[in-house]
C-alpha atoms as a PDB file:
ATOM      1  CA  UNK A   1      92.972-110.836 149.234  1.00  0.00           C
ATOM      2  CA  UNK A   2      92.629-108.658 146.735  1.00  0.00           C
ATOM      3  CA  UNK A   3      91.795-105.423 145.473  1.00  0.00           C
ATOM      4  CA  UNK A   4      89.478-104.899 142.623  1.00  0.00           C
ATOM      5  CA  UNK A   5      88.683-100.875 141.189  1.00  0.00           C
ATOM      6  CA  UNK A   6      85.900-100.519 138.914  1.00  0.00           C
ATOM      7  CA  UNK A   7      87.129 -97.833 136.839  1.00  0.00           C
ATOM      8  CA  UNK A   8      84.431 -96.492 135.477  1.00  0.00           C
ATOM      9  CA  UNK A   9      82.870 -95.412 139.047  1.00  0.00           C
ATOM     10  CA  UNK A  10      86.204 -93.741 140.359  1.00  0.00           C
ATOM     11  CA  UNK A  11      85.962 -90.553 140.562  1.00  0.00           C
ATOM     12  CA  UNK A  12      89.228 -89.657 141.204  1.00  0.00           C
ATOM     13  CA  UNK A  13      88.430 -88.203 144.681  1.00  0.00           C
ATOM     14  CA  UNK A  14      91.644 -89.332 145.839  1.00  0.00           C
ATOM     15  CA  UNK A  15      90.625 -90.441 149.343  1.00  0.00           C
ATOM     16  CA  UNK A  16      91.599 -93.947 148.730  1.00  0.00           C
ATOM     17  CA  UNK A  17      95.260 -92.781 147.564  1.00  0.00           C
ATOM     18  CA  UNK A  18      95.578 -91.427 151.195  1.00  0.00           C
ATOM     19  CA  UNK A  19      94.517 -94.049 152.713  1.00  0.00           C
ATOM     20  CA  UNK A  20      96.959 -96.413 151.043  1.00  0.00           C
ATOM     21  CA  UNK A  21      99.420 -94.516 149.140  1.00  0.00           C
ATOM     22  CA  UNK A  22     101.577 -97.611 149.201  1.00  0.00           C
ATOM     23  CA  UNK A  23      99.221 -99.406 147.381  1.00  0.00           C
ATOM     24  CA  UNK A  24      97.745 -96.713 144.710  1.00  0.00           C
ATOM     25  CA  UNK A  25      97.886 -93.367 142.882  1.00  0.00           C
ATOM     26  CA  UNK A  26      96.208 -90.985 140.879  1.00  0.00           C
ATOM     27  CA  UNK A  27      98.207 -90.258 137.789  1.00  0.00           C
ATOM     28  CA  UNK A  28      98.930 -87.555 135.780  1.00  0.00           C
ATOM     29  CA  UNK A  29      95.518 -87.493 134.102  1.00  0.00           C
ATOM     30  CA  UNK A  30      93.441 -88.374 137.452  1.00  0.00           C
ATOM     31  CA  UNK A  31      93.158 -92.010 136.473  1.00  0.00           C
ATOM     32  CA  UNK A  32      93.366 -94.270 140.122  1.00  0.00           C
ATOM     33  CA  UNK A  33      96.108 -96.668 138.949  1.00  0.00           C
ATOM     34  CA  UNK A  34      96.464 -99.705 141.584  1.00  0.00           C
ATOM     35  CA  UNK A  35     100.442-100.493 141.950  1.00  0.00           C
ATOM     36  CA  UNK A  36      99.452-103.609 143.644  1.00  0.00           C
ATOM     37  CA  UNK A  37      96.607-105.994 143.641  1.00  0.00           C
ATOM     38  CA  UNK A  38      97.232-108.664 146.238  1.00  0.00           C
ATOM     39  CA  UNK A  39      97.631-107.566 149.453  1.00  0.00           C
ATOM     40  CA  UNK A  40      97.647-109.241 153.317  1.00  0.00           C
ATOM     41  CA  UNK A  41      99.004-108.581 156.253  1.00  0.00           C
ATOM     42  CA  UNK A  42      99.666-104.277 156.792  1.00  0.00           C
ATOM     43  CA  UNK A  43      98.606-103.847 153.627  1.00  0.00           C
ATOM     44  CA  UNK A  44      95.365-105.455 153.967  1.00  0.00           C
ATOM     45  CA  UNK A  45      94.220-103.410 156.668  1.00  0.00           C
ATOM     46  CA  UNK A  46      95.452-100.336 154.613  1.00  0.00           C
ATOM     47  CA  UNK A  47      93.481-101.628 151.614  1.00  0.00           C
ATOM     48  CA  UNK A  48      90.377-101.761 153.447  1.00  0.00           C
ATOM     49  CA  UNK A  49      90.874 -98.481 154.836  1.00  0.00           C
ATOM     50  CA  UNK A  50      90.679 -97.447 150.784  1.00  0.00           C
ATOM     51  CA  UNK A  51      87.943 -99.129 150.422  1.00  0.00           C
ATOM     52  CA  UNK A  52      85.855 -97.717 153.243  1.00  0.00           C
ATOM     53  CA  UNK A  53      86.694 -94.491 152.237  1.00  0.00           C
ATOM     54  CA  UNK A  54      85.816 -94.005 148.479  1.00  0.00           C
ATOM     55  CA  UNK A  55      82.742 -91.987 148.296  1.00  0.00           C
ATOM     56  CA  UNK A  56      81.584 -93.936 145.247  1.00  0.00           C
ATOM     57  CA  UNK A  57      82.324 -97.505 146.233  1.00  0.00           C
ATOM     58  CA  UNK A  58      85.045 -98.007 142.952  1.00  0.00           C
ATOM     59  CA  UNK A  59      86.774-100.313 145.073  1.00  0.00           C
ATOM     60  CA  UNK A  60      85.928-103.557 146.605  1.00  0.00           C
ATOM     61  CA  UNK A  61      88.304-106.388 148.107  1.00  0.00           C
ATOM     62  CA  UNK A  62      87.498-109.978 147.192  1.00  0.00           C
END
């Protein structure tokens, strides 16, 4: 699967980040920056732990 961020909803809450640091980070200016975008496996059950969390729904998996 993968992950998909629509960057103009983030809010840069940072929930998703500790749900999946592994997979993505807030950066130095509080932009969510994905370091990978196909994940399965441990990682997909980590990615949809991200995406559950976010308050704002910026990230979906498809």
């Amino acid at each position: 699967m993968k992950i998909e961020l629509d960057r103009p909803r983030c809010e840069a809450h940072g929930l998703c980040e500790e749900a999946a640091p592994d997979l993505m980070h807030l950066d130095d200016h509080d932009d969510l920056v994905l370091d990978v975008t196909e994940v399965d496996g441990a990682a997909l059950e980590r990615a949809r732990a991200a995406v559950r969390v976010c308050p704002v729904a910026a990230l979906r998996l498809v």
